[in-house]
N, C-alpha and C. Protein backbone atom coordinates (compact mmCIF):
# COMPACT_ATOMS: atom_id res chain seq x y z
N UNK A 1 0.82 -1.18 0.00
CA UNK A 1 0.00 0.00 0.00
C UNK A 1 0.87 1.25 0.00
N UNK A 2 1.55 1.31 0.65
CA UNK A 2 2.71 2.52 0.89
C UNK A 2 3.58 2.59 -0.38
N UNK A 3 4.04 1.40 -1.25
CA UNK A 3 4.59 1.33 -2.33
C UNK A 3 3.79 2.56 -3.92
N UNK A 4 2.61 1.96 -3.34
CA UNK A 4 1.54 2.83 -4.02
C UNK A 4 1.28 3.82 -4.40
N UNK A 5 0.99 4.54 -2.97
CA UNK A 5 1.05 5.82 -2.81
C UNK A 5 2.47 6.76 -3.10
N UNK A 6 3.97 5.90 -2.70
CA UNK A 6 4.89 7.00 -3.01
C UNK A 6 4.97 6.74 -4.83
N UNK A 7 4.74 5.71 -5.23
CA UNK A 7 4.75 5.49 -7.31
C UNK A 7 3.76 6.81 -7.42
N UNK A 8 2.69 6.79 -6.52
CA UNK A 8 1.48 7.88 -7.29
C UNK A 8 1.59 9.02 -7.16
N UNK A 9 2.52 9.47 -5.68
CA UNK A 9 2.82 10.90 -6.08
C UNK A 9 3.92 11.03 -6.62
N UNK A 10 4.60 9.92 -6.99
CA UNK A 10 6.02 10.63 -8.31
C UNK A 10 5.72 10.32 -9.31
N UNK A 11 4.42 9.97 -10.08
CA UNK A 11 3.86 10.08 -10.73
C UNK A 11 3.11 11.46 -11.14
N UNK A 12 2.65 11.58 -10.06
CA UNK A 12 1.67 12.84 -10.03
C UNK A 12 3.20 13.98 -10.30
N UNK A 13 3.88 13.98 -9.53
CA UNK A 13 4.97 15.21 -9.68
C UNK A 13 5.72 15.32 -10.62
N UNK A 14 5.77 14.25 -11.80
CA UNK A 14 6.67 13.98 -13.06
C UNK A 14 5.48 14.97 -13.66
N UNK A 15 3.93 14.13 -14.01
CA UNK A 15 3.00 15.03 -14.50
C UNK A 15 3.05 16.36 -14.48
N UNK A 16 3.28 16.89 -12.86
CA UNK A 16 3.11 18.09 -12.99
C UNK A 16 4.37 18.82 -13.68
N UNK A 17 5.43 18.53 -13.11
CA UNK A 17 6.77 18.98 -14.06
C UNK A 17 6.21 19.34 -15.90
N UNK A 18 5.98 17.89 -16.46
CA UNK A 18 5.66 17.92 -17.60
C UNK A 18 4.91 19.16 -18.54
N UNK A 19 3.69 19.37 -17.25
CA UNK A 19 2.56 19.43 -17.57
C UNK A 19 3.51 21.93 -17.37
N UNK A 20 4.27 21.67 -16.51
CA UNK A 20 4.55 22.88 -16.26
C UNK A 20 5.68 23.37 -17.99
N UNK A 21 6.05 22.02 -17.98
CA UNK A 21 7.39 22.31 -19.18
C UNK A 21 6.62 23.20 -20.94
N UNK A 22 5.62 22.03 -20.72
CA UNK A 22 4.78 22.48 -22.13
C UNK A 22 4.58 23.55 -21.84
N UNK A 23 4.05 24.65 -20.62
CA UNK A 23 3.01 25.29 -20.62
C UNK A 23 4.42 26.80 -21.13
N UNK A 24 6.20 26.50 -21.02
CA UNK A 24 7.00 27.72 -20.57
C UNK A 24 6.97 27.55 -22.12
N UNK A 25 7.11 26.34 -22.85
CA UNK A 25 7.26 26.54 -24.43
C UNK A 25 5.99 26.66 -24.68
N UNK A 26 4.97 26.28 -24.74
CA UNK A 26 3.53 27.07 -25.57
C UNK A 26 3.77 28.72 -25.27
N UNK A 27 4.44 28.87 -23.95
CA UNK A 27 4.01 30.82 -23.85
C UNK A 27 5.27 31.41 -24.65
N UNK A 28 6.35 30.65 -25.20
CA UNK A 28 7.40 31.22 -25.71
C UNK A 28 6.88 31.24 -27.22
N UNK A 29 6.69 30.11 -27.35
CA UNK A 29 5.89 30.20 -29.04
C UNK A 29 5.06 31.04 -29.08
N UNK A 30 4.24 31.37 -28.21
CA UNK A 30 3.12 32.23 -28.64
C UNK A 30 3.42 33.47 -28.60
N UNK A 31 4.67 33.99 -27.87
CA UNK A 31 4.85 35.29 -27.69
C UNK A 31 5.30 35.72 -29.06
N UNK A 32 5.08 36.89 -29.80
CA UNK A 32 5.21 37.30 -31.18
C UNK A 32 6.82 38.22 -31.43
N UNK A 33 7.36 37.24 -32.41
CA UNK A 33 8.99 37.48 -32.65
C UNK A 33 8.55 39.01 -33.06
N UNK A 34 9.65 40.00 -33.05
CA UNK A 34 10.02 41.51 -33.61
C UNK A 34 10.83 40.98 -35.15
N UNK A 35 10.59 42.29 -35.97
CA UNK A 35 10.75 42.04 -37.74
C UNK A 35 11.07 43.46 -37.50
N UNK A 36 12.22 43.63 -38.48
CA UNK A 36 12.61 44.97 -39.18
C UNK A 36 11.74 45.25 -40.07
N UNK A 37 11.89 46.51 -40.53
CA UNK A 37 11.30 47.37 -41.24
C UNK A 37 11.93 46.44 -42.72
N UNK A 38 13.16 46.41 -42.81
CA UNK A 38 13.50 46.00 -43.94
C UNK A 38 13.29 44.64 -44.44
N UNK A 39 13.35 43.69 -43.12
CA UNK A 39 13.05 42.08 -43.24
C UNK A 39 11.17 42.13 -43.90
N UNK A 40 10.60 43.14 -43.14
CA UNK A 40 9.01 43.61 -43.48
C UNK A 40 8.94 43.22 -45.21
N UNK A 41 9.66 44.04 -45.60
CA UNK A 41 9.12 44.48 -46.94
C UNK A 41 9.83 43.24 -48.10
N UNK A 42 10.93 42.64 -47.07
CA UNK A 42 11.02 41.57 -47.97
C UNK A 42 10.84 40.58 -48.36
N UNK A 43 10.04 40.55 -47.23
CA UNK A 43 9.38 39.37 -46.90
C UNK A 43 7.53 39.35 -47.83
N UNK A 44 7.50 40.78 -48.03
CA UNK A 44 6.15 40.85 -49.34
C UNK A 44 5.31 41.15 -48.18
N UNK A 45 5.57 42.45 -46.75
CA UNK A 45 4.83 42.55 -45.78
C UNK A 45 4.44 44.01 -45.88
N UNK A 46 3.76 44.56 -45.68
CA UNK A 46 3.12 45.84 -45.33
C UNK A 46 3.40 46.48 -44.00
N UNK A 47 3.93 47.50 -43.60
CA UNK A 47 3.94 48.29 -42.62
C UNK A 47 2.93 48.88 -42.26
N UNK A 48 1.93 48.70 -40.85
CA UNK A 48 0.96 49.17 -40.37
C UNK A 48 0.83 49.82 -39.28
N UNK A 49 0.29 51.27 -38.99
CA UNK A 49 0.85 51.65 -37.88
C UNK A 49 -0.33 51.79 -37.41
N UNK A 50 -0.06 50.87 -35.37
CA UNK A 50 -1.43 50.43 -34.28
C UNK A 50 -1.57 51.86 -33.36
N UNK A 51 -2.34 52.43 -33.29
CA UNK A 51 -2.71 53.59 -32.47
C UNK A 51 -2.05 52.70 -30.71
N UNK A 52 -1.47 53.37 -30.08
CA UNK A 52 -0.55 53.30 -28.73
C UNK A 52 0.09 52.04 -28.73
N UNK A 53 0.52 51.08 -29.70
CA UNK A 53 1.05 49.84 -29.65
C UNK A 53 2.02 49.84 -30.82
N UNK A 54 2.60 51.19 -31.60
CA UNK A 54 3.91 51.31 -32.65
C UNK A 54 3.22 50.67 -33.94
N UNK A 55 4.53 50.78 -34.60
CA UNK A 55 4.60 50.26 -35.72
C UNK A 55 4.52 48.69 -36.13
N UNK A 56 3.42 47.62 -36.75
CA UNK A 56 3.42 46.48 -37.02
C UNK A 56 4.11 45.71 -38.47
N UNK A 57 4.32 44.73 -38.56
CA UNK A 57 4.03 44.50 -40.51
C UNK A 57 3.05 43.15 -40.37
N UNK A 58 2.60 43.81 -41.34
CA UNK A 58 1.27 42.49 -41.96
C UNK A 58 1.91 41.83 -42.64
N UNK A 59 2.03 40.47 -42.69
CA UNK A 59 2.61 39.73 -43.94
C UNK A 59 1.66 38.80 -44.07
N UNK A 60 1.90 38.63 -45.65
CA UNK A 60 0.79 37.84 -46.55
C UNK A 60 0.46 36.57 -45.73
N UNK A 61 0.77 35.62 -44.47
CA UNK A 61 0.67 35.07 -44.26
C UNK A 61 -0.38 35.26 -42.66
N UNK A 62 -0.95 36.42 -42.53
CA UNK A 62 -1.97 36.54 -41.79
C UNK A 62 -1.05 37.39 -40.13
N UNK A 63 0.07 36.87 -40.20
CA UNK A 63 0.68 37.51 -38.89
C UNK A 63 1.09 39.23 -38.86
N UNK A 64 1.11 39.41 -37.32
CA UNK A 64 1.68 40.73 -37.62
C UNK A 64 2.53 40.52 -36.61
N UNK A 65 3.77 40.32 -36.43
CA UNK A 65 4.89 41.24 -35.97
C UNK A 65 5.03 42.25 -35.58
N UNK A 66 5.84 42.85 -34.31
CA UNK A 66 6.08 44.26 -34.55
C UNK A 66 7.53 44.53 -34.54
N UNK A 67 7.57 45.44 -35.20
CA UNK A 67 8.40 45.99 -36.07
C UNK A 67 9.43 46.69 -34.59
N UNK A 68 11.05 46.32 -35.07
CA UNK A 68 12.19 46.78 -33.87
C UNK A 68 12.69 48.01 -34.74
């Protein structure tokens, strides 16, 4: 019984590790890379400028970046 319980909470604490690891790379992926002005336009992107949030580029592929 005791065998049990310590497998289930180092079980449970691998999970949570895991479960913490995905969550630092999903928020790194999701955070939105910076694009030059010049990488912008060569990329076939549009420069858009966001009222109190700077300068963005739209690129044909639906993202916007903002612009360093």
């Amino acid at each position: 019984m005791r065998m049990r319980r310590i497998l289930g909470l180092t079980l449970a604490a691998a999970t949570l590790a895991g479960v913490s690891a995905v969550g630092v790379v999903s928020a790194a992926a999701a955070s939105s890379p910076t694009i030059s002005r010049d990488d912008c336009t060569a990329a076939g992107g549009q420069i858009v400028s966001r009222p109190y949030a700077g300068d963005a580029c739209a690129l044909p592929d639906g993202t916007t970046p903002a612009i360093t």
